[in-house]
C-alpha atoms as a PDB file:
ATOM      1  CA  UNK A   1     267.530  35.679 237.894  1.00  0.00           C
ATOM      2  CA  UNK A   2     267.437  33.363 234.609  1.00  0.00           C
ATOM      3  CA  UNK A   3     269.708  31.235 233.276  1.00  0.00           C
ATOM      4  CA  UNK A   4     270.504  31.625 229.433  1.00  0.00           C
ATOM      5  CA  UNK A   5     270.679  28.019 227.506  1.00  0.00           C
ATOM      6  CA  UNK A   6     271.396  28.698 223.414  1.00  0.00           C
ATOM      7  CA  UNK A   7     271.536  25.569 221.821  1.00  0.00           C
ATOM      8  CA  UNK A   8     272.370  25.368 218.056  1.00  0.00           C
ATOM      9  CA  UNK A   9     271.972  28.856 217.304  1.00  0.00           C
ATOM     10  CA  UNK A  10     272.364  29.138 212.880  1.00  0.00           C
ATOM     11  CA  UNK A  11     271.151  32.078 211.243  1.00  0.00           C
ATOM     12  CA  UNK A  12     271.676  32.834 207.380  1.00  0.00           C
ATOM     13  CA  UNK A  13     271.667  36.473 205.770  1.00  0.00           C
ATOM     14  CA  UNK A  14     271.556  35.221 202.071  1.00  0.00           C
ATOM     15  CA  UNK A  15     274.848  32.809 201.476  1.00  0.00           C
ATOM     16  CA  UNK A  16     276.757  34.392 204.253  1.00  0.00           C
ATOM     17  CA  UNK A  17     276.703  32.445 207.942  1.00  0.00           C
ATOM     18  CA  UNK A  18     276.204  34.884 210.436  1.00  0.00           C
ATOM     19  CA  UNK A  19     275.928  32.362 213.230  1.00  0.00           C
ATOM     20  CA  UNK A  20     276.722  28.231 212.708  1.00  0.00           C
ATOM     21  CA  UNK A  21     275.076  25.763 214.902  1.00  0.00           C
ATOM     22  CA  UNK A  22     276.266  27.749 218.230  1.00  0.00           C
ATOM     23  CA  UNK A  23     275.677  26.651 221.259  1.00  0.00           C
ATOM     24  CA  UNK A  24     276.494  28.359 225.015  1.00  0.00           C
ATOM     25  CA  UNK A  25     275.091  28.009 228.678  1.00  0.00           C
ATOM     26  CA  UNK A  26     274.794  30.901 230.881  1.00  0.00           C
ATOM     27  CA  UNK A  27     273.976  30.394 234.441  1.00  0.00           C
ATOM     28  CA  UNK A  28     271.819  33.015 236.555  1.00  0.00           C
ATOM     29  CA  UNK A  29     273.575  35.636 237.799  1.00  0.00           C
ATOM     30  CA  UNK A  30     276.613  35.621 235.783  1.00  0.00           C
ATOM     31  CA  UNK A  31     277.992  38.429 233.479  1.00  0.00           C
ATOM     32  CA  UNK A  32     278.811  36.878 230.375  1.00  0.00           C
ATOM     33  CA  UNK A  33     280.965  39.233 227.056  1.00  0.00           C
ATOM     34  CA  UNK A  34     280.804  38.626 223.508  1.00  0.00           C
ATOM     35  CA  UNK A  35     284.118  39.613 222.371  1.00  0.00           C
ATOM     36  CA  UNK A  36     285.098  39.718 218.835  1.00  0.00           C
ATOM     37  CA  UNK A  37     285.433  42.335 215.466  1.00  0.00           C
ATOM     38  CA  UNK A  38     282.620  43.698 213.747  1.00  0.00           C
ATOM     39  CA  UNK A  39     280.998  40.584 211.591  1.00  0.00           C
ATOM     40  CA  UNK A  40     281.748  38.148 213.945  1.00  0.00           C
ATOM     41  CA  UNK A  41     278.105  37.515 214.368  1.00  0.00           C
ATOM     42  CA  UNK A  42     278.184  38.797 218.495  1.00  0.00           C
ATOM     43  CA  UNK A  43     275.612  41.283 217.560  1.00  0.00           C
ATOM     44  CA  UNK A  44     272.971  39.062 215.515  1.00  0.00           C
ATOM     45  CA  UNK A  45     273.501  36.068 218.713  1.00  0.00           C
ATOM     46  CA  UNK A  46     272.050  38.692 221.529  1.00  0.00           C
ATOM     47  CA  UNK A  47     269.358  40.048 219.149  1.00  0.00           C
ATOM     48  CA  UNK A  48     269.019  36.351 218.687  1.00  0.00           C
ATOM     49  CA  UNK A  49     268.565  36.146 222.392  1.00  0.00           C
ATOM     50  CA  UNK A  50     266.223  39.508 222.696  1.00  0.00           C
ATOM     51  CA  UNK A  51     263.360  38.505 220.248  1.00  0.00           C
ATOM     52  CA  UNK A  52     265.101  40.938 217.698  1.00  0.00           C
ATOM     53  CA  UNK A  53     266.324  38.026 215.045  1.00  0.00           C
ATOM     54  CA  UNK A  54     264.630  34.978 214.890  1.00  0.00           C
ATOM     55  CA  UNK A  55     267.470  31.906 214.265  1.00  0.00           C
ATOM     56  CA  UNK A  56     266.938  29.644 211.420  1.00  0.00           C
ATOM     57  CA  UNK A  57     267.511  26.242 213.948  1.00  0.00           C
ATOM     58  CA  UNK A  58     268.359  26.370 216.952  1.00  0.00           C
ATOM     59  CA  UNK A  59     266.907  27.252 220.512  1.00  0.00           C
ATOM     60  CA  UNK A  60     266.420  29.712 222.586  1.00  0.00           C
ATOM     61  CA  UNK A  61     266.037  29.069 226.657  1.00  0.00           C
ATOM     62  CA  UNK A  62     265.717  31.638 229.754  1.00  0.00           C
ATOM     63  CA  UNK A  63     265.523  29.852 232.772  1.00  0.00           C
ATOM     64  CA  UNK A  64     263.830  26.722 230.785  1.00  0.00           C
ATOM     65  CA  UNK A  65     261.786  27.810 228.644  1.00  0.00           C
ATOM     66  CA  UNK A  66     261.786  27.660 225.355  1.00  0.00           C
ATOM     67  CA  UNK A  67     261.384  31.726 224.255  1.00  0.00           C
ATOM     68  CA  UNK A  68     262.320  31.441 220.528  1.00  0.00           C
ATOM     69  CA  UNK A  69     259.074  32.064 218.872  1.00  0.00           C
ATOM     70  CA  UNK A  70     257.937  34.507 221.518  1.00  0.00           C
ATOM     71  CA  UNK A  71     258.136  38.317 220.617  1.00  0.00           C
ATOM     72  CA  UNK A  72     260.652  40.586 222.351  1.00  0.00           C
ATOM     73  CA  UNK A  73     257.649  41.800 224.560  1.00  0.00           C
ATOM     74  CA  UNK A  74     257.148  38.837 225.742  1.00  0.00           C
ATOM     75  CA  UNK A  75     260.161  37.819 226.977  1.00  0.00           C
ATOM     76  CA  UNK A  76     261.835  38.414 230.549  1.00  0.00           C
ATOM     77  CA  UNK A  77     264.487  40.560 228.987  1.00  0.00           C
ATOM     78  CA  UNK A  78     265.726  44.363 229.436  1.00  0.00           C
ATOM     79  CA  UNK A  79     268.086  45.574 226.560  1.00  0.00           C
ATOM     80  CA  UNK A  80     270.586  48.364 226.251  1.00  0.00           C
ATOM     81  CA  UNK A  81     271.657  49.655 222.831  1.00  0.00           C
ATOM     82  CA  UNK A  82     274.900  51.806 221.707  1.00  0.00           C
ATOM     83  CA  UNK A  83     272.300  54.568 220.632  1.00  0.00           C
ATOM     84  CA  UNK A  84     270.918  54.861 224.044  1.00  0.00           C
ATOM     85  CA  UNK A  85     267.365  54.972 222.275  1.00  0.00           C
ATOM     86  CA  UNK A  86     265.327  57.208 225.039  1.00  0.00           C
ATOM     87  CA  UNK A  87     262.511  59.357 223.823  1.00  0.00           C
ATOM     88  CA  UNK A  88     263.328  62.719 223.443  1.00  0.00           C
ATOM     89  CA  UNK A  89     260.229  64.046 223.957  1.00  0.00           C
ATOM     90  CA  UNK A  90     259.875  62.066 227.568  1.00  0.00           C
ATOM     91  CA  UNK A  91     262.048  63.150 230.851  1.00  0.00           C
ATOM     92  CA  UNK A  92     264.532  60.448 232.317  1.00  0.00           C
ATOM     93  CA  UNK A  93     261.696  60.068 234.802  1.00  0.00           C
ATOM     94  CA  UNK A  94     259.047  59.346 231.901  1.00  0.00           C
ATOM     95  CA  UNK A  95     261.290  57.272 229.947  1.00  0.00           C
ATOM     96  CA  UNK A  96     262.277  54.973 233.142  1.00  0.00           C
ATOM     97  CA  UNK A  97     258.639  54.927 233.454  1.00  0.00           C
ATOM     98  CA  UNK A  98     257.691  54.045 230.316  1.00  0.00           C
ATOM     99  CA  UNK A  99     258.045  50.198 230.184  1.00  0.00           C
ATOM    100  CA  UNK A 100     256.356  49.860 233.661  1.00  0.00           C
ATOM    101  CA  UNK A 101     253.319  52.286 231.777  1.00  0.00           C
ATOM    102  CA  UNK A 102     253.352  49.842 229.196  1.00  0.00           C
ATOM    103  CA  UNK A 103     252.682  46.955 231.832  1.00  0.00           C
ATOM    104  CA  UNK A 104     250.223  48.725 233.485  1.00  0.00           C
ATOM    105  CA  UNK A 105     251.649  48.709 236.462  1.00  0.00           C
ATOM    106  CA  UNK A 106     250.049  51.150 239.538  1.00  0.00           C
ATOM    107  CA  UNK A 107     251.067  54.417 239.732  1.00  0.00           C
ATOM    108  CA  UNK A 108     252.384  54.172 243.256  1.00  0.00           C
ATOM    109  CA  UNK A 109     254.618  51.046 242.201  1.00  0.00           C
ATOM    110  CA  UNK A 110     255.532  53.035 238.765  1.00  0.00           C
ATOM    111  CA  UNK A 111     256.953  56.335 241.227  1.00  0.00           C
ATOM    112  CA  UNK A 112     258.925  53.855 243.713  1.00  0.00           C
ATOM    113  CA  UNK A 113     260.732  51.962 241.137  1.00  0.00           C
ATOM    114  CA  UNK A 114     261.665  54.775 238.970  1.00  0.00           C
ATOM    115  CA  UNK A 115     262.953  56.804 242.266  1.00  0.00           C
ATOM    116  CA  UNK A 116     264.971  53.813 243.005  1.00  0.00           C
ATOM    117  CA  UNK A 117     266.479  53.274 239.573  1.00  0.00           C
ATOM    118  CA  UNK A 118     267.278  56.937 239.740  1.00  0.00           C
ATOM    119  CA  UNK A 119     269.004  56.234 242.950  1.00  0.00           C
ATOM    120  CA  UNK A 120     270.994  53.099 241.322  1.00  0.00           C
ATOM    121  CA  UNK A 121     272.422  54.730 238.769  1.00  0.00           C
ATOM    122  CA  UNK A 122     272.949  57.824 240.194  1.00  0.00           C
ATOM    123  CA  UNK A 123     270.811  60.110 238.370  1.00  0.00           C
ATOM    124  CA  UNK A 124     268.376  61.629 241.237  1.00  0.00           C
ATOM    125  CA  UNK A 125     268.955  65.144 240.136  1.00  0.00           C
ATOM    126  CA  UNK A 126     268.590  64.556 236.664  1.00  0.00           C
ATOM    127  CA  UNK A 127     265.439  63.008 236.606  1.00  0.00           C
ATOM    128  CA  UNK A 128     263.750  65.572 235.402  1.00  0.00           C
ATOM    129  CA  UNK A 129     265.784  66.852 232.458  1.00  0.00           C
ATOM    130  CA  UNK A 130     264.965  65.762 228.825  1.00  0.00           C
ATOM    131  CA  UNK A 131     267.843  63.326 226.554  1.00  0.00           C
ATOM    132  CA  UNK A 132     269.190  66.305 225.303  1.00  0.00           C
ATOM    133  CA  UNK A 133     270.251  68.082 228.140  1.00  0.00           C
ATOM    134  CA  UNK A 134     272.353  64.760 229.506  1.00  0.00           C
ATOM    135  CA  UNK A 135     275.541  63.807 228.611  1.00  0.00           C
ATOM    136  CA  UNK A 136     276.414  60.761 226.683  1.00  0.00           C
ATOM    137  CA  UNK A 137     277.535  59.108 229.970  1.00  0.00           C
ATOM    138  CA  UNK A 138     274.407  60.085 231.378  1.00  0.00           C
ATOM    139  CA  UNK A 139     272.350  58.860 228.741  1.00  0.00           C
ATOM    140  CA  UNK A 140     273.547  55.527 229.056  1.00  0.00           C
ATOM    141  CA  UNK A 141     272.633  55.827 232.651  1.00  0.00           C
ATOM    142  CA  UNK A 142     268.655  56.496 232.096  1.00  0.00           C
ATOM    143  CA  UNK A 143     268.663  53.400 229.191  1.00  0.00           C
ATOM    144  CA  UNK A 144     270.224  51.367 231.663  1.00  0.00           C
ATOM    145  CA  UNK A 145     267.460  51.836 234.256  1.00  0.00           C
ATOM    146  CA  UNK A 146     264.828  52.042 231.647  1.00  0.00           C
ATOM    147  CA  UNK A 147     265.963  48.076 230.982  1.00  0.00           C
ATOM    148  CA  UNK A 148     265.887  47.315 234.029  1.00  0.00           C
ATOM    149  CA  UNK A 149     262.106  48.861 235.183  1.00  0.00           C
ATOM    150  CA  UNK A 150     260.826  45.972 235.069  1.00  0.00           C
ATOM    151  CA  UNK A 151     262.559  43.729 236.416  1.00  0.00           C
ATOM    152  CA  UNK A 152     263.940  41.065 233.679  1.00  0.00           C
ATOM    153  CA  UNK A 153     265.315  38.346 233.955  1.00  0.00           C
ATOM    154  CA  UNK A 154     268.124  38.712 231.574  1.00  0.00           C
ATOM    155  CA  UNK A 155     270.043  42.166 230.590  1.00  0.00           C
ATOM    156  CA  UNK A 156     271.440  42.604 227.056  1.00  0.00           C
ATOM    157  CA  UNK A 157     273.720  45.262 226.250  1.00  0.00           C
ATOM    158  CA  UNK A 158     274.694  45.802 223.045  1.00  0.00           C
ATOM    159  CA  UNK A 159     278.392  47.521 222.388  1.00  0.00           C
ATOM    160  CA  UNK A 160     276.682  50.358 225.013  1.00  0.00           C
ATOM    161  CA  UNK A 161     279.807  52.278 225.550  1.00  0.00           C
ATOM    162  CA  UNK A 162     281.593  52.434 222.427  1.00  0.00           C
ATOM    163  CA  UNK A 163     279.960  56.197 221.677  1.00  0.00           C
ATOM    164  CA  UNK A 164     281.415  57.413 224.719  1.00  0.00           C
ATOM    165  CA  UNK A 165     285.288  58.866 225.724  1.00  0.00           C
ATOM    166  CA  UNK A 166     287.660  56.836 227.278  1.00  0.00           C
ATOM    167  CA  UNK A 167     287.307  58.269 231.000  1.00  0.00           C
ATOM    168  CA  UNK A 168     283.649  58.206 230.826  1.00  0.00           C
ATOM    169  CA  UNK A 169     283.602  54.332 229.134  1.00  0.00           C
ATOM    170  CA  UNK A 170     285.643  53.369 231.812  1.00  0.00           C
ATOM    171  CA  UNK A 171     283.472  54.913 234.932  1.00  0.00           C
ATOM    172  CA  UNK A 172     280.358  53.564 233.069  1.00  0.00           C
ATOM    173  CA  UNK A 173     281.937  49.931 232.676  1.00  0.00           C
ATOM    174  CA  UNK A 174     282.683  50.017 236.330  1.00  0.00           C
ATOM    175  CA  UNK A 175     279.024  50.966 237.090  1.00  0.00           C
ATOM    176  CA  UNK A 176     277.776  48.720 235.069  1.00  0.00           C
ATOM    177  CA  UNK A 177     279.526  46.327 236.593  1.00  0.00           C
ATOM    178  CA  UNK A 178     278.275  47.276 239.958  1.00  0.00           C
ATOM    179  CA  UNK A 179     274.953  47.562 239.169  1.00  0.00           C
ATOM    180  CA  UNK A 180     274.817  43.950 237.446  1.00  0.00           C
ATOM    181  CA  UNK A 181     276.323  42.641 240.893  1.00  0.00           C
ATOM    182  CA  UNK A 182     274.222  44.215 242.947  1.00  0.00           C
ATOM    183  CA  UNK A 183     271.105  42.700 241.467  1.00  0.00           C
ATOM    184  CA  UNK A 184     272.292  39.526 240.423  1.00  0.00           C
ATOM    185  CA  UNK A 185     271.297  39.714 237.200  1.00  0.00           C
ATOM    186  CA  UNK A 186     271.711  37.279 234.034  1.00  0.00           C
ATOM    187  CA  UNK A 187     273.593  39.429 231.269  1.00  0.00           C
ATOM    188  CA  UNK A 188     275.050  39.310 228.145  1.00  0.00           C
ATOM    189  CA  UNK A 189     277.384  41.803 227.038  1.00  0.00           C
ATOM    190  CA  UNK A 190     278.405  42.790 223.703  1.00  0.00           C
ATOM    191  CA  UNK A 191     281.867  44.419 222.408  1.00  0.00           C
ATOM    192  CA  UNK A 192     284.819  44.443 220.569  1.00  0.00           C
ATOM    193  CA  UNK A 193     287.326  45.760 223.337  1.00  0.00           C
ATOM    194  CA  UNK A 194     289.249  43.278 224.628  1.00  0.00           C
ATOM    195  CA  UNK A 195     290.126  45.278 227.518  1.00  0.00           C
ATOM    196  CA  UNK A 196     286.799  45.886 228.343  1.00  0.00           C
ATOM    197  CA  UNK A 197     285.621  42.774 228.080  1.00  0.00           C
ATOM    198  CA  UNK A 198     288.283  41.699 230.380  1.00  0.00           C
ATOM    199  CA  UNK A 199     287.315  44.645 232.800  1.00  0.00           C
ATOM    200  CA  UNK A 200     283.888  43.097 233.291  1.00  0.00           C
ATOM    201  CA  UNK A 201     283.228  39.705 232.862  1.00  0.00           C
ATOM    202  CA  UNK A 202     282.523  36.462 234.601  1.00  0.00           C
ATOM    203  CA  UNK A 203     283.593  34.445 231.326  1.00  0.00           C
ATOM    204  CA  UNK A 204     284.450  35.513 227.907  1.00  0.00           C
ATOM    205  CA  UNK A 205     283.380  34.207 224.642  1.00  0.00           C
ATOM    206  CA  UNK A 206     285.646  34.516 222.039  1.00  0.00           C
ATOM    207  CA  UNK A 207     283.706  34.782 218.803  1.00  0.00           C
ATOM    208  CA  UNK A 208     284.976  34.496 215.497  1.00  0.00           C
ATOM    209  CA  UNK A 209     282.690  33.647 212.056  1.00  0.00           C
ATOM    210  CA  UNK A 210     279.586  32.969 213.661  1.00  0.00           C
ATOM    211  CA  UNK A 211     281.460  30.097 216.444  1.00  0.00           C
ATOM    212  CA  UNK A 212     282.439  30.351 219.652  1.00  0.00           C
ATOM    213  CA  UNK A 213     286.301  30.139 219.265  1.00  0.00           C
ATOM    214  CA  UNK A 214     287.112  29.743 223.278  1.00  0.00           C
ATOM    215  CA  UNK A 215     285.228  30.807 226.794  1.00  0.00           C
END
């Protein structure tokens, strides 16, 4: 588990503000949703937070330490995008695998953890079929345990169900939710249903032109 400390978050695109001096505290463990319309600046504060836009001021802490000049790669975070970004050319197996490959981790530990990922978000059977031959729903699944292969600290997830139908948004939500409990994880969590967001989370930050209106 890490805590989540952003302290006087600003970034500029240009003249427009897309965040202004934000600040919020997450503790370990806790789900926390960025809730607001599109331009609110929800999306540039967790790519803020992954390594994926650096701030203009401001800090960024996991569990203490000061992470905002580190590259995503370095830091003790698993993301989740509304694309689902696998590799098409790599099973769900491979593409589970992949960050652990990347790590260099052994073999043996590489095969345990992706069998139980597979078993944790319920794709077992499917662990051998390519992107293409999952559905949406399922898709989601395998980028879901490819964040989490290697254990981060922190999970990011980045308006993941808003491709999918309602019935299958809803089942994945309540997964999601499971799954987050179950391993006690850190996460932030990105959308602009406030039904959702509602659904899900520990707190709720309300975000409106690049502030934190209310938790």
């Amino acid at each position: 588990m890490g805590s989540v400390s952003l302290r006087h978050i600003t970034k500029h695109y240009g003249s427009l503000c897309a965040l202004d001096q934000l600040c919020l505290d997450i503790p370990a463990g806790e789900l926390v949703v960025l809730l607001g319309s599109s331009g609110c600046g929800k999306t540039t504060l967790l790519r803020s937070v992954a390594g994926l836009e650096r701030p203009d001021q401001g800090q960024v802490l996991i569990e203490g330490q000061d992470v905002t000049a580190l590259a995503t790669r370095h830091r003790p975070i698993g993301m989740v995008f509304q694309s689902y970004a696998l590799f098409p050319h790599m099973t769900v197996r491979q593409n589970i695998a992949f960050p652990l490959r990347a790590r260099q981790r052994a073999p043996q530990h590489r095969s345990s953890r992706v069998e139980e990922l597979l078993e944790l978000v319920h794709l077992g059977p499917q662990g051998d079929r390519y992107p293409s031959q999952l559905s949406g729903g399922q898709q989601q699944r395998a980028s879901l345990a490819r964040a989490l292969a290697a254990a981060p600290q922190v999970l990011l997830l980045d308006e993941p169900l808003s491709a999918l139908d309602a019935l299958v948004r809803q089942q994945l939500r309540e997964e999601i939710r499971r799954i987050q409990k179950t391993l006690q994880i850190t996460t932030l969590f990105v959308t602009h249903d406030q039904g959702e967001a509602m659904a899900m989370a520990d707190r709720v930050a309300v975000m409106r032109q690049g502030r934190i209106d209310q938790i």
